[in-house]
C-alpha atoms as a PDB file:
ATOM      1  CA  UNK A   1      44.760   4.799 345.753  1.00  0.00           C
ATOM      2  CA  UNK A   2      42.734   4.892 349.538  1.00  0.00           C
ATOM      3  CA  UNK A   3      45.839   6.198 350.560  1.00  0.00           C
ATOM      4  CA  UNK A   4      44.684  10.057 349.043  1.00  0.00           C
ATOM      5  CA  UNK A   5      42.797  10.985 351.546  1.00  0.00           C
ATOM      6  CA  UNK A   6      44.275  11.169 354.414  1.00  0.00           C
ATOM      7  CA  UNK A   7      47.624  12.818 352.210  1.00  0.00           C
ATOM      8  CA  UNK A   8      45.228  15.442 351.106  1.00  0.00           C
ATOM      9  CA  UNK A   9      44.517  16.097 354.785  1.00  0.00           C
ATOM     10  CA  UNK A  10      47.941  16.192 355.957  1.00  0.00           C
ATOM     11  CA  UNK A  11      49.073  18.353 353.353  1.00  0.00           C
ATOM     12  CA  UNK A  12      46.217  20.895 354.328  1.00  0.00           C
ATOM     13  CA  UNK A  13      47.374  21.201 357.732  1.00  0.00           C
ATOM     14  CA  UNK A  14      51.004  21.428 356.428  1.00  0.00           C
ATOM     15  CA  UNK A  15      50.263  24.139 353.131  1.00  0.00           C
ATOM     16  CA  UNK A  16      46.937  24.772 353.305  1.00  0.00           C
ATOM     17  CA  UNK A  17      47.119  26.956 349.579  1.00  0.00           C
ATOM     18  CA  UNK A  18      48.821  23.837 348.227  1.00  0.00           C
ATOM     19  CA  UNK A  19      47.029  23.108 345.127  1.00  0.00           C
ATOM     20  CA  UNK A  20      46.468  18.765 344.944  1.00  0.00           C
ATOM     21  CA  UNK A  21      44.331  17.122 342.064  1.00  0.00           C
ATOM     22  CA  UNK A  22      42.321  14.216 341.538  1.00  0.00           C
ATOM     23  CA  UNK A  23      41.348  13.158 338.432  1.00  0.00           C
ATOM     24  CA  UNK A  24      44.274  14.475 336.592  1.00  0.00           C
ATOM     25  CA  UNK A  25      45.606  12.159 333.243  1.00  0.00           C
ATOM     26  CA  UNK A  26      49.319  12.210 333.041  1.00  0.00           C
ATOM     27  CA  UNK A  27      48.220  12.861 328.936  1.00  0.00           C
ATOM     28  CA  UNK A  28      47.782  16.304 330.280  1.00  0.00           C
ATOM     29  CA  UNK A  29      51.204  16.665 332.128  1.00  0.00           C
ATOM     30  CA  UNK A  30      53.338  15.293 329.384  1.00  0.00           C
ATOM     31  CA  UNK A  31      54.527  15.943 325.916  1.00  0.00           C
ATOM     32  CA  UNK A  32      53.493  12.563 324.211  1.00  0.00           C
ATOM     33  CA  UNK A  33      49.868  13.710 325.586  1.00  0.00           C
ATOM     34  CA  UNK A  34      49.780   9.711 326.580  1.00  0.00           C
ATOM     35  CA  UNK A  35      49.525   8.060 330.333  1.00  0.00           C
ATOM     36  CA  UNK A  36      45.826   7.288 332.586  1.00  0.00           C
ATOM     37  CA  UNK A  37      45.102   9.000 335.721  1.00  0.00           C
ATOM     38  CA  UNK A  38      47.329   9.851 338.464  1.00  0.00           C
ATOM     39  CA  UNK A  39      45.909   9.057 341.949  1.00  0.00           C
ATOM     40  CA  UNK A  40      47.636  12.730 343.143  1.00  0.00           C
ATOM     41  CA  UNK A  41      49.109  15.558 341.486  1.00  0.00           C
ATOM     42  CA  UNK A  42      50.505  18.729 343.006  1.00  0.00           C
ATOM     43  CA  UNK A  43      51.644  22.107 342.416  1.00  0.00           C
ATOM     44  CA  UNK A  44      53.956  23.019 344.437  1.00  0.00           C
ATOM     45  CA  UNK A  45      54.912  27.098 344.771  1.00  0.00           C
ATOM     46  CA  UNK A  46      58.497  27.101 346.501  1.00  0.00           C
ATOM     47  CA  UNK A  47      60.932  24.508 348.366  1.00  0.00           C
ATOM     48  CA  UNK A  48      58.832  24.723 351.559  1.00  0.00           C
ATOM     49  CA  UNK A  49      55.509  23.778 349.639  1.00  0.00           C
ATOM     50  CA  UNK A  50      57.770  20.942 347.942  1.00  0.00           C
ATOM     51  CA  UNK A  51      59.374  19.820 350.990  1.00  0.00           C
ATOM     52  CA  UNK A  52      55.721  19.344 352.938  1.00  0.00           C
ATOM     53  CA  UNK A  53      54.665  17.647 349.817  1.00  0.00           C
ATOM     54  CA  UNK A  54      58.279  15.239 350.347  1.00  0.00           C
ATOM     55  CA  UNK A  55      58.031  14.903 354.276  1.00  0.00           C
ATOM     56  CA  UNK A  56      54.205  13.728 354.368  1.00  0.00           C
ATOM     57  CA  UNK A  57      55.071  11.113 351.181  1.00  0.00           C
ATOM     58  CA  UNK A  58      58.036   9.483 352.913  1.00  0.00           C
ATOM     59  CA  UNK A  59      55.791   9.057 356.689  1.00  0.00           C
ATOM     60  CA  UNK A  60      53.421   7.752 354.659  1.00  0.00           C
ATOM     61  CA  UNK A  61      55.239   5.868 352.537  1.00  0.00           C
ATOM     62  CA  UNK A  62      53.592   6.977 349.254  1.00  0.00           C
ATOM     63  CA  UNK A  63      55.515   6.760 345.835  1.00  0.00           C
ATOM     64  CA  UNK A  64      56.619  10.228 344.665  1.00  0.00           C
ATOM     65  CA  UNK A  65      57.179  11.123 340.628  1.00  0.00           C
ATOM     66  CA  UNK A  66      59.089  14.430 340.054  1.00  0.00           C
ATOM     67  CA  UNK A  67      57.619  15.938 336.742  1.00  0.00           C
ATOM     68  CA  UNK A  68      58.803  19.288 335.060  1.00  0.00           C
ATOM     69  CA  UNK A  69      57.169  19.927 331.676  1.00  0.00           C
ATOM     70  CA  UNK A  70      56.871  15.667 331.103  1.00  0.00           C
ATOM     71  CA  UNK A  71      59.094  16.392 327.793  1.00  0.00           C
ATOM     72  CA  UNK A  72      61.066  13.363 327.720  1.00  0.00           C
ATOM     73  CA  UNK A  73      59.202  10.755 329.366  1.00  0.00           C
ATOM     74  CA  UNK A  74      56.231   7.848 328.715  1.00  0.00           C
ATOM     75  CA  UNK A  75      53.666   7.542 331.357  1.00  0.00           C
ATOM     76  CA  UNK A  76      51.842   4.248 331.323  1.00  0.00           C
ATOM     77  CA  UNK A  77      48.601   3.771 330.042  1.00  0.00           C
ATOM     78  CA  UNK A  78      47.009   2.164 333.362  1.00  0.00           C
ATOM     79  CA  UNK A  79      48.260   5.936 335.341  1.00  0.00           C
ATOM     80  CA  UNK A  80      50.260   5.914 338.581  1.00  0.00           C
ATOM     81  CA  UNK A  81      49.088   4.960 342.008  1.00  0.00           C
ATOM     82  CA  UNK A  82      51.314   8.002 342.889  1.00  0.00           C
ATOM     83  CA  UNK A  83      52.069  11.315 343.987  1.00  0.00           C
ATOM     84  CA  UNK A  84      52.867  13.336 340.766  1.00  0.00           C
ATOM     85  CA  UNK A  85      54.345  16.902 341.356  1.00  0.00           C
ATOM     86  CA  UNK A  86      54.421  18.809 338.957  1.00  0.00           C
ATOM     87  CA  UNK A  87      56.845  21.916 339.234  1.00  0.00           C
ATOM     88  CA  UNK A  88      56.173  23.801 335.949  1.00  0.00           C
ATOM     89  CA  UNK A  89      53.043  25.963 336.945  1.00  0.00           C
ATOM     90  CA  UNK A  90      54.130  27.564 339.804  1.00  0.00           C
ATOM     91  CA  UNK A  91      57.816  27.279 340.675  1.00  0.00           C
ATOM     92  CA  UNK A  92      58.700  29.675 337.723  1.00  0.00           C
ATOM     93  CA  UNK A  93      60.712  32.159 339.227  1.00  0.00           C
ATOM     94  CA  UNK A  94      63.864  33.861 337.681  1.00  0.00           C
ATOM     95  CA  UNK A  95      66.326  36.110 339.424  1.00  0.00           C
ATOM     96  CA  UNK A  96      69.425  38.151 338.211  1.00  0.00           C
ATOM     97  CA  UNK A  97      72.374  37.635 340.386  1.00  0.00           C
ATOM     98  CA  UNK A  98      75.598  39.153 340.852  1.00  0.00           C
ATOM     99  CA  UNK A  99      78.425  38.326 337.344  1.00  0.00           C
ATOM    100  CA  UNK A 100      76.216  37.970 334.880  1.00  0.00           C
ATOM    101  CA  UNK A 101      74.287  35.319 336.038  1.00  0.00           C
ATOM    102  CA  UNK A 102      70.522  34.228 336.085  1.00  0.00           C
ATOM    103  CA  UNK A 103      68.858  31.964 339.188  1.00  0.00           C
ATOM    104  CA  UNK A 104      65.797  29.584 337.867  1.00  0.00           C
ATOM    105  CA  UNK A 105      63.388  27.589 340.081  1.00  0.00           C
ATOM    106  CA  UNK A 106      63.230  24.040 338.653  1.00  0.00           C
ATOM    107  CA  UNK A 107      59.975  24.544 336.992  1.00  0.00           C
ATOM    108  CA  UNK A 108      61.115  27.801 335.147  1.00  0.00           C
ATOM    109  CA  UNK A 109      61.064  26.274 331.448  1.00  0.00           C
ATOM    110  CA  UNK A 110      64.347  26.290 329.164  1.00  0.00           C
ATOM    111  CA  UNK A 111      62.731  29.008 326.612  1.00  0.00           C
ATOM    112  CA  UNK A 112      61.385  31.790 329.344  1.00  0.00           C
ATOM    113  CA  UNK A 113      65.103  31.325 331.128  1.00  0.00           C
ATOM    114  CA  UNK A 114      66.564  32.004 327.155  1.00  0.00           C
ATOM    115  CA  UNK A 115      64.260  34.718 326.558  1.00  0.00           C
ATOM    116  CA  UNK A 116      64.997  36.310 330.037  1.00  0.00           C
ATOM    117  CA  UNK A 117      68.482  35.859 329.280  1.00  0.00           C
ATOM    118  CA  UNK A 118      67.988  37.553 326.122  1.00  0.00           C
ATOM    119  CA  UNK A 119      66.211  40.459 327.408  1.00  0.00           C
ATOM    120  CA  UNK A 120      69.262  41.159 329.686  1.00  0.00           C
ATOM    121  CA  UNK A 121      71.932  40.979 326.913  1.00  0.00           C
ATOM    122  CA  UNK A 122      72.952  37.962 328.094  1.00  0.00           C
ATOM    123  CA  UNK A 123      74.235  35.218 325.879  1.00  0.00           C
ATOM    124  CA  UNK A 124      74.935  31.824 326.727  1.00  0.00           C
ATOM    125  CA  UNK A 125      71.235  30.224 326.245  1.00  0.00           C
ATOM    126  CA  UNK A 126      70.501  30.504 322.975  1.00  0.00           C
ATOM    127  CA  UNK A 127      70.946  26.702 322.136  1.00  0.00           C
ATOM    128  CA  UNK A 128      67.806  26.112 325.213  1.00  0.00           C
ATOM    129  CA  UNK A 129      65.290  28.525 323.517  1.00  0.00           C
ATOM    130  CA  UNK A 130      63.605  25.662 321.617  1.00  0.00           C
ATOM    131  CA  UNK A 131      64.576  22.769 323.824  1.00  0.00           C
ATOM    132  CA  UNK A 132      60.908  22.009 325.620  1.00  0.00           C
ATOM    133  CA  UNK A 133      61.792  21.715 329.335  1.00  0.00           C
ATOM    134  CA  UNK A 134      62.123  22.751 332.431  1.00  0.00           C
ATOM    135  CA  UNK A 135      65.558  23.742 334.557  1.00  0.00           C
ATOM    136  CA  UNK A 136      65.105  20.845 336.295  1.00  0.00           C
ATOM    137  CA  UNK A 137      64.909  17.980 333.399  1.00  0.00           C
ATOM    138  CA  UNK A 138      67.448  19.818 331.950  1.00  0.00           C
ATOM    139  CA  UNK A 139      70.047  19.219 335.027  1.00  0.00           C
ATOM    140  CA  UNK A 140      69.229  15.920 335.268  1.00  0.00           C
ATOM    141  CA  UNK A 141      69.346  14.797 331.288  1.00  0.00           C
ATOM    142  CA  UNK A 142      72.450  17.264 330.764  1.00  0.00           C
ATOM    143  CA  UNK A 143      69.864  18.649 327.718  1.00  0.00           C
ATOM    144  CA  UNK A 144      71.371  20.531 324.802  1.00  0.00           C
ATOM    145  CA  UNK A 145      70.665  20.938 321.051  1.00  0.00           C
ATOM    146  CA  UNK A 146      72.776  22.746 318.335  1.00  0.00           C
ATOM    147  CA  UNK A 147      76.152  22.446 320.134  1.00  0.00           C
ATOM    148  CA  UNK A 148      75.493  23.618 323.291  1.00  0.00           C
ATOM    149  CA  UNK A 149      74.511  22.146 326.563  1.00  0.00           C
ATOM    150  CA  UNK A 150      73.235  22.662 330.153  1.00  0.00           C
ATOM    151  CA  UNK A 151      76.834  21.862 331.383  1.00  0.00           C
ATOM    152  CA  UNK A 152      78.290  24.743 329.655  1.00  0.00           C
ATOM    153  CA  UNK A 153      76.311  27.560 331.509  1.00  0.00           C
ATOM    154  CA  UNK A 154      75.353  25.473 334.730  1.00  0.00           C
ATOM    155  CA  UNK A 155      77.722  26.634 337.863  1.00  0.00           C
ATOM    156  CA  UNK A 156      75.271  25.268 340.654  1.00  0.00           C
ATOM    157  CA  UNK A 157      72.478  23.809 342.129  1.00  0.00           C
ATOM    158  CA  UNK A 158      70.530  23.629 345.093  1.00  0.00           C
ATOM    159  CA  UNK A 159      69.024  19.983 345.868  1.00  0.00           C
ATOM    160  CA  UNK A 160      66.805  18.664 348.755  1.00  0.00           C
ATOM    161  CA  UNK A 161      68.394  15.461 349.504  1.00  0.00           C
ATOM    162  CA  UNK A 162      66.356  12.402 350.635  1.00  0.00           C
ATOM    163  CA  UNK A 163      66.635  12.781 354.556  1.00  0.00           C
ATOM    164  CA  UNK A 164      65.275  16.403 353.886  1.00  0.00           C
ATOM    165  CA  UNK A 165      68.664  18.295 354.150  1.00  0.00           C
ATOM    166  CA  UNK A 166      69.589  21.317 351.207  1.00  0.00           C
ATOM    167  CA  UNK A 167      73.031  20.841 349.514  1.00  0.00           C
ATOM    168  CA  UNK A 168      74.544  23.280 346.972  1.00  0.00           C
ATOM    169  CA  UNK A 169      76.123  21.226 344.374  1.00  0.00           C
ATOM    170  CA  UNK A 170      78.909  22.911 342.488  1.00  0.00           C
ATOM    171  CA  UNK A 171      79.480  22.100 338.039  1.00  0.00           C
ATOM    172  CA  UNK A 172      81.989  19.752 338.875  1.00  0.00           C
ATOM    173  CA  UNK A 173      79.878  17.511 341.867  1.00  0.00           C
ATOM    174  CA  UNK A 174      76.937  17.730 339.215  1.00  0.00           C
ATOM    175  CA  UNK A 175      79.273  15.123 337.335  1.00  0.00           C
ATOM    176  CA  UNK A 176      77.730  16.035 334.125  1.00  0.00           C
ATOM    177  CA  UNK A 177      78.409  13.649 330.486  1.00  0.00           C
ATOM    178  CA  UNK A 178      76.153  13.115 327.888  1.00  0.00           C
ATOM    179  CA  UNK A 179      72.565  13.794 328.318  1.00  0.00           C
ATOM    180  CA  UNK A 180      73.813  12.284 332.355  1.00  0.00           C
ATOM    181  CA  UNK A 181      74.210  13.828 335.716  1.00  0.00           C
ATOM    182  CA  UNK A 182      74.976  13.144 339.326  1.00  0.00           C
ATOM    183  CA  UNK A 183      70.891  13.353 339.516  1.00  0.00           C
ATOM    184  CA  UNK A 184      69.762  10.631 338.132  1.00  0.00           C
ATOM    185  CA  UNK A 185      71.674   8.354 340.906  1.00  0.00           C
ATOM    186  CA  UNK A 186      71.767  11.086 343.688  1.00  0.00           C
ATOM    187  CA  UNK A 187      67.994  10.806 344.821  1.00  0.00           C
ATOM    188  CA  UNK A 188      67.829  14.238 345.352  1.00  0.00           C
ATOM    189  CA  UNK A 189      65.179  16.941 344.064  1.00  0.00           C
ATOM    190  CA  UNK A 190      66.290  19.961 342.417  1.00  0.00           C
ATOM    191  CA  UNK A 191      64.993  23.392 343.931  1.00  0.00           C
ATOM    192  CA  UNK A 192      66.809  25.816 341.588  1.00  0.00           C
ATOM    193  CA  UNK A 193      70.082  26.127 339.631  1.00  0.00           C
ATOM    194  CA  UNK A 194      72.290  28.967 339.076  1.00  0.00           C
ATOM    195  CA  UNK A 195      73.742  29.876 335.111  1.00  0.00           C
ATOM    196  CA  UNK A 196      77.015  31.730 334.442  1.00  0.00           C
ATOM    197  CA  UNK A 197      76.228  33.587 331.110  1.00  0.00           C
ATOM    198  CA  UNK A 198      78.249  36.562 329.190  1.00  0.00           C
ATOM    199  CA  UNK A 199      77.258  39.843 328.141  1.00  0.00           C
ATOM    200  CA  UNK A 200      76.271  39.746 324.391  1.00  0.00           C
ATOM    201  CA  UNK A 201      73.793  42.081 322.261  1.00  0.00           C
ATOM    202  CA  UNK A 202      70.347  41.239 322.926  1.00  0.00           C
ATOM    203  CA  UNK A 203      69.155  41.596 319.465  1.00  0.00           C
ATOM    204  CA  UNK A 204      72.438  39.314 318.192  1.00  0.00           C
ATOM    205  CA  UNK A 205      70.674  37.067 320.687  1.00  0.00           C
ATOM    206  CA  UNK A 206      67.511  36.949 319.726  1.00  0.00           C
ATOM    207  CA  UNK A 207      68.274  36.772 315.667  1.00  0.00           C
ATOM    208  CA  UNK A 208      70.418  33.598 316.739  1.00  0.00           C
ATOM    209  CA  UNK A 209      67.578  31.711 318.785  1.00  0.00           C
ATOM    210  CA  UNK A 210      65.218  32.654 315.674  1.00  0.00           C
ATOM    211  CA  UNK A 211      67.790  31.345 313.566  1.00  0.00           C
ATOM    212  CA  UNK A 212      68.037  27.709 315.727  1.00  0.00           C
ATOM    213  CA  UNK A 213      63.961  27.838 316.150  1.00  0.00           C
ATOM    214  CA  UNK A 214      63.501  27.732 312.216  1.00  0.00           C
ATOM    215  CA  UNK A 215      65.895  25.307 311.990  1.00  0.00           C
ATOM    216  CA  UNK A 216      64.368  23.018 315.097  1.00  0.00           C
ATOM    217  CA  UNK A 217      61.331  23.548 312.932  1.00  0.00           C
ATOM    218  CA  UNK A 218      62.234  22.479 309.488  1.00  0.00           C
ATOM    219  CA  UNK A 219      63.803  19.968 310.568  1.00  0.00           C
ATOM    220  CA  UNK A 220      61.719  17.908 313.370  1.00  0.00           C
ATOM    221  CA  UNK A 221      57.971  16.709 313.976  1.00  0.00           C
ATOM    222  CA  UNK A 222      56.819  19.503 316.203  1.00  0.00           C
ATOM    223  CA  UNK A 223      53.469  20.056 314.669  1.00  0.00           C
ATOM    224  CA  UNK A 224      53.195  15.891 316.621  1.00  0.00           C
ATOM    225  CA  UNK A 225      53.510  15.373 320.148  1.00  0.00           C
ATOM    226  CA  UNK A 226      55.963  13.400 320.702  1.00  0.00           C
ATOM    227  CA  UNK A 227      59.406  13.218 323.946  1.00  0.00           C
ATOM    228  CA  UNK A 228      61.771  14.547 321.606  1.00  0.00           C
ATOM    229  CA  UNK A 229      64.721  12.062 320.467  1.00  0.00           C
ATOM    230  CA  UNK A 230      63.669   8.861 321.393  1.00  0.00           C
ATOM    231  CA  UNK A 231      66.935   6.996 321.781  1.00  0.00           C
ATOM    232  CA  UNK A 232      70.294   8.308 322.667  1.00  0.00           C
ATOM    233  CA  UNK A 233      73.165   8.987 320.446  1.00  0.00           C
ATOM    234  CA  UNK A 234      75.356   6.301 319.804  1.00  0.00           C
ATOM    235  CA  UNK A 235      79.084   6.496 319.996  1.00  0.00           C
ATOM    236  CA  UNK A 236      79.174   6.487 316.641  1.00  0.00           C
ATOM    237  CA  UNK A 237      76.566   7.489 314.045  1.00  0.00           C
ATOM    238  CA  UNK A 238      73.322   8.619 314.644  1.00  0.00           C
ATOM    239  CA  UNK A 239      70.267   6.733 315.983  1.00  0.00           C
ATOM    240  CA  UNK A 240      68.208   8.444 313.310  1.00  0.00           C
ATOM    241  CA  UNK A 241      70.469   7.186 309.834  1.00  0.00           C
ATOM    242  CA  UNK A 242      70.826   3.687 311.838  1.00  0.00           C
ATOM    243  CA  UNK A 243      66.804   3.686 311.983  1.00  0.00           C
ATOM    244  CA  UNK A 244      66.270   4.910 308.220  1.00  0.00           C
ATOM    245  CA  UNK A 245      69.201   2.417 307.440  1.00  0.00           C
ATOM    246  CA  UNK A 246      67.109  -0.515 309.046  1.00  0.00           C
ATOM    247  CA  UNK A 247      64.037   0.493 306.583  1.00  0.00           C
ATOM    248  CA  UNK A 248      62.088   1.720 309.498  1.00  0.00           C
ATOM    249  CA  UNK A 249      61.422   5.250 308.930  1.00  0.00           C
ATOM    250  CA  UNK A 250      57.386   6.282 308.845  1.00  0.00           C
ATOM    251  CA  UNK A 251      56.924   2.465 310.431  1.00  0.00           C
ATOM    252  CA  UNK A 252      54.152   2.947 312.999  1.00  0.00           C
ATOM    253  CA  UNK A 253      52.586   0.467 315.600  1.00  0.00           C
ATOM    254  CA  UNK A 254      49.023   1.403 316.634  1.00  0.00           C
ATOM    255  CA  UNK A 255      49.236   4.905 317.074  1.00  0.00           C
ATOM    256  CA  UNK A 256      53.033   5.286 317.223  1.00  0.00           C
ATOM    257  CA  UNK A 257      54.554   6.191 314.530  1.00  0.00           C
ATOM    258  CA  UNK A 258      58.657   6.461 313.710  1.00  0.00           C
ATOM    259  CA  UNK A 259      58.503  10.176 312.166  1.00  0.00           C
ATOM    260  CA  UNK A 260      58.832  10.568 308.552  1.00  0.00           C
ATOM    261  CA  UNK A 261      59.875  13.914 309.046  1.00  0.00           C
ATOM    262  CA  UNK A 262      62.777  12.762 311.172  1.00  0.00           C
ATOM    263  CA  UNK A 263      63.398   8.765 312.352  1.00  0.00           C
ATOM    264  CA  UNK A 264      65.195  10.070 315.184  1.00  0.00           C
ATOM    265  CA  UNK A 265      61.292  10.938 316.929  1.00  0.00           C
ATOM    266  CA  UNK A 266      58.562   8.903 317.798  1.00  0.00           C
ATOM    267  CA  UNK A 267      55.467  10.682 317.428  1.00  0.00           C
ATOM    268  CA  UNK A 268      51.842  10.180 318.665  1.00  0.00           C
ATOM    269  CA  UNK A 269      49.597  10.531 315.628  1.00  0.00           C
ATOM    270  CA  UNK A 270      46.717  10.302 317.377  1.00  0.00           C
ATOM    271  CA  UNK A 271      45.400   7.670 319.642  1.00  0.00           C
ATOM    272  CA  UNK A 272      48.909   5.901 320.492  1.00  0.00           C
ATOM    273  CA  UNK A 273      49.075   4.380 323.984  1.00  0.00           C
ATOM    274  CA  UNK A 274      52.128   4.069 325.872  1.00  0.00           C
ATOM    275  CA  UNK A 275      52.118  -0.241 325.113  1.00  0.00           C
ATOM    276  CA  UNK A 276      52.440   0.916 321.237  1.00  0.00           C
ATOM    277  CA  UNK A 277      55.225   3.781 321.628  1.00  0.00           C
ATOM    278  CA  UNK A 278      56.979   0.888 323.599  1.00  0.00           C
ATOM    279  CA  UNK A 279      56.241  -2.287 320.914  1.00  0.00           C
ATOM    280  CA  UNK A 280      57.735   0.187 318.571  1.00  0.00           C
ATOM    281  CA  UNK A 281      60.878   0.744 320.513  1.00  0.00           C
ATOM    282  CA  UNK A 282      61.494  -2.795 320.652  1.00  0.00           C
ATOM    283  CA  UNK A 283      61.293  -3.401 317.207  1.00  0.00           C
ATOM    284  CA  UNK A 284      63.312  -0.247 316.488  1.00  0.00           C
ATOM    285  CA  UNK A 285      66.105  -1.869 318.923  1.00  0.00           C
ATOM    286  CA  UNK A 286      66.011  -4.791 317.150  1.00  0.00           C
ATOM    287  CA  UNK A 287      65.865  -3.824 313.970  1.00  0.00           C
ATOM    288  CA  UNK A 288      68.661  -1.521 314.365  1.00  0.00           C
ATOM    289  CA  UNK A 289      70.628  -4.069 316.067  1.00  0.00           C
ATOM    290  CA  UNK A 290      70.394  -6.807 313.618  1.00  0.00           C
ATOM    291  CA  UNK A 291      71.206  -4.141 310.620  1.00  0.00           C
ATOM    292  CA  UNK A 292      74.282  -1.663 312.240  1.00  0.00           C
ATOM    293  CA  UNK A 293      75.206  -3.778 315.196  1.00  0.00           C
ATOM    294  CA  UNK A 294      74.073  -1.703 317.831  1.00  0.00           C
ATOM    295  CA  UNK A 295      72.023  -1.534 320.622  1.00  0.00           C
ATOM    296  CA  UNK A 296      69.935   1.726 320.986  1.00  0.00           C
ATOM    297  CA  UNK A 297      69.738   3.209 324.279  1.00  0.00           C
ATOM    298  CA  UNK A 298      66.347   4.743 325.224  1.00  0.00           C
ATOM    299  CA  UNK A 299      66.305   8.728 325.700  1.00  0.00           C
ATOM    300  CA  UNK A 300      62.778   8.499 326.522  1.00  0.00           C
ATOM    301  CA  UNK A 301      62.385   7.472 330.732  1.00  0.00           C
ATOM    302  CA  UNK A 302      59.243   5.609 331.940  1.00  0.00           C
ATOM    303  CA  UNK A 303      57.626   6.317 334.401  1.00  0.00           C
END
């Protein structure tokens, strides 16, 4: 990690309000609350900040991990000898375009874009109001919850691509499936995305995303942290009856635990390190395997 030093230099004479941290545990950046130190993280305001940040890692040849809100990912116990930057403080800005349509910064999370949308009379992202991410995740995982999904409302983006040029990526070139996208192969970084939405009643709205947040609550361990699902959905089934089938709900390894609430989370208890959310994976792979025939594909990415 010598290599901080001199970065933190460059990046002063490149954005000299840039905020970059020492110190920092990834615990702090992500959902699980698990993951050591990172050797760098920064906040980055707008694309220019971001782009600095992007241009001085690449001359100097310094690993770079994108994080939104850290809602669906693992960091590893022994931290990252890396640059972490971390979009979700400070590139939070929403505008209102022309047709009905809202423009989000990739840090913007999915429930202040909702509850902007519902303030307008807008409908369209009421399924996002509970999901607990940022624009950003949510292009790249194609999120969604309750029937609905970031390809339904999604027209564009705007991505820096790796030799530093901008492309506007239209719905179709963002090559969305389930929970996939164009971004996870691209290379890319989101800047911002664009959402075509309809005009509704606001307070039709906003009894609808109260309606989906008592529901998220009843039924899922929120009061745990946890990366929400763990494993994908199978093509047929879900991953949660194949894990209570295999005898495996409320099974916990260290302080990992397979949610009694619902087997379809892993949860952090308290104390659980990222080796004993992954030993429980495994067995929860095999398990499931050996019982339903089939192979569970991790949700959760590591970092």
């Amino acid at each position: 990690m010598n290599w901080t030093t001199d970065f933190i230099h460059e990046i002063g004479s490149r954005a000299p309000a840039l905020p970059l941290l020492q110190g920092q545990r990834l615990s702090a950046l992500t959902s699980f609350r698990i993951g050591g130190e990172a050797a760098l993280v920064a906040l980055p305001q707008n694309a220019r900040e971001l782009d600095a940040l992007l241009r001085a890692a690449q001359q100097k040849e310094v690993r770079v991990v994108m994080l939104g809100a850290g809602t669906n990912v693992l960091a590893p116990d022994a931290g990252l000898d890396a640059l972490v930057i971390s979009t979700r403080e400070r590139m939070t800005e929403i505008s209102v375009q022309p047709g009905h349509c809202l423009q989000a910064l990739c840090g913007v999370s999915l429930a202040a874009l909702a509850a902007r949308a519902q303030e307008l009379g807008l409908t369209g992202l009421e399924f996002a109001h509970g999901i607990p991410g940022t624009v950003g995740g949510a292009l790249m995982m194609n999120a969604g919850a309750y029937g609905g999904e970031i390809a339904d409302v999604a027209v564009c983006a705007k991505v820096r691509m790796p030799d530093g040029m901008i492309r506007t990526l239209s719905r179709d070139e963002m090559e969305f499936s389930y929970r996939r996208s164009v971004f996870q192969t691209l290379g890319g970084v989101i800047l911002e995305a664009t959402f075509a939405l309809r005009p509704g009643d606001s307070a039709e709205i906003l009894r609808t995303m109260q309606q989906l947040r008592a529901k998220r609550i009843a039924s899922q361990p929120l009061e745990y942290p946890s990366a929400g699902s763990t494993f994908k959905r199978p093509e047929s089934g879900y991953a949660a009856q194949m894990i209570e089938r295999a005898g495996l709900k409320g099974a916990a390894i260290g302080g990992a635990q397979v949610s009694p609430k619902h087997a379809g989370f892993i949860i952090n208890r308290g104390g659980a390190t990222a080796a004993d959310v992954r030993a429980l994976m495994a067995l929860v792979q095999m398990r499931v395997e050996s019982t339903c025939g089939c192979r569970l594909e991790p949700e959760v990415l590591f970092l």
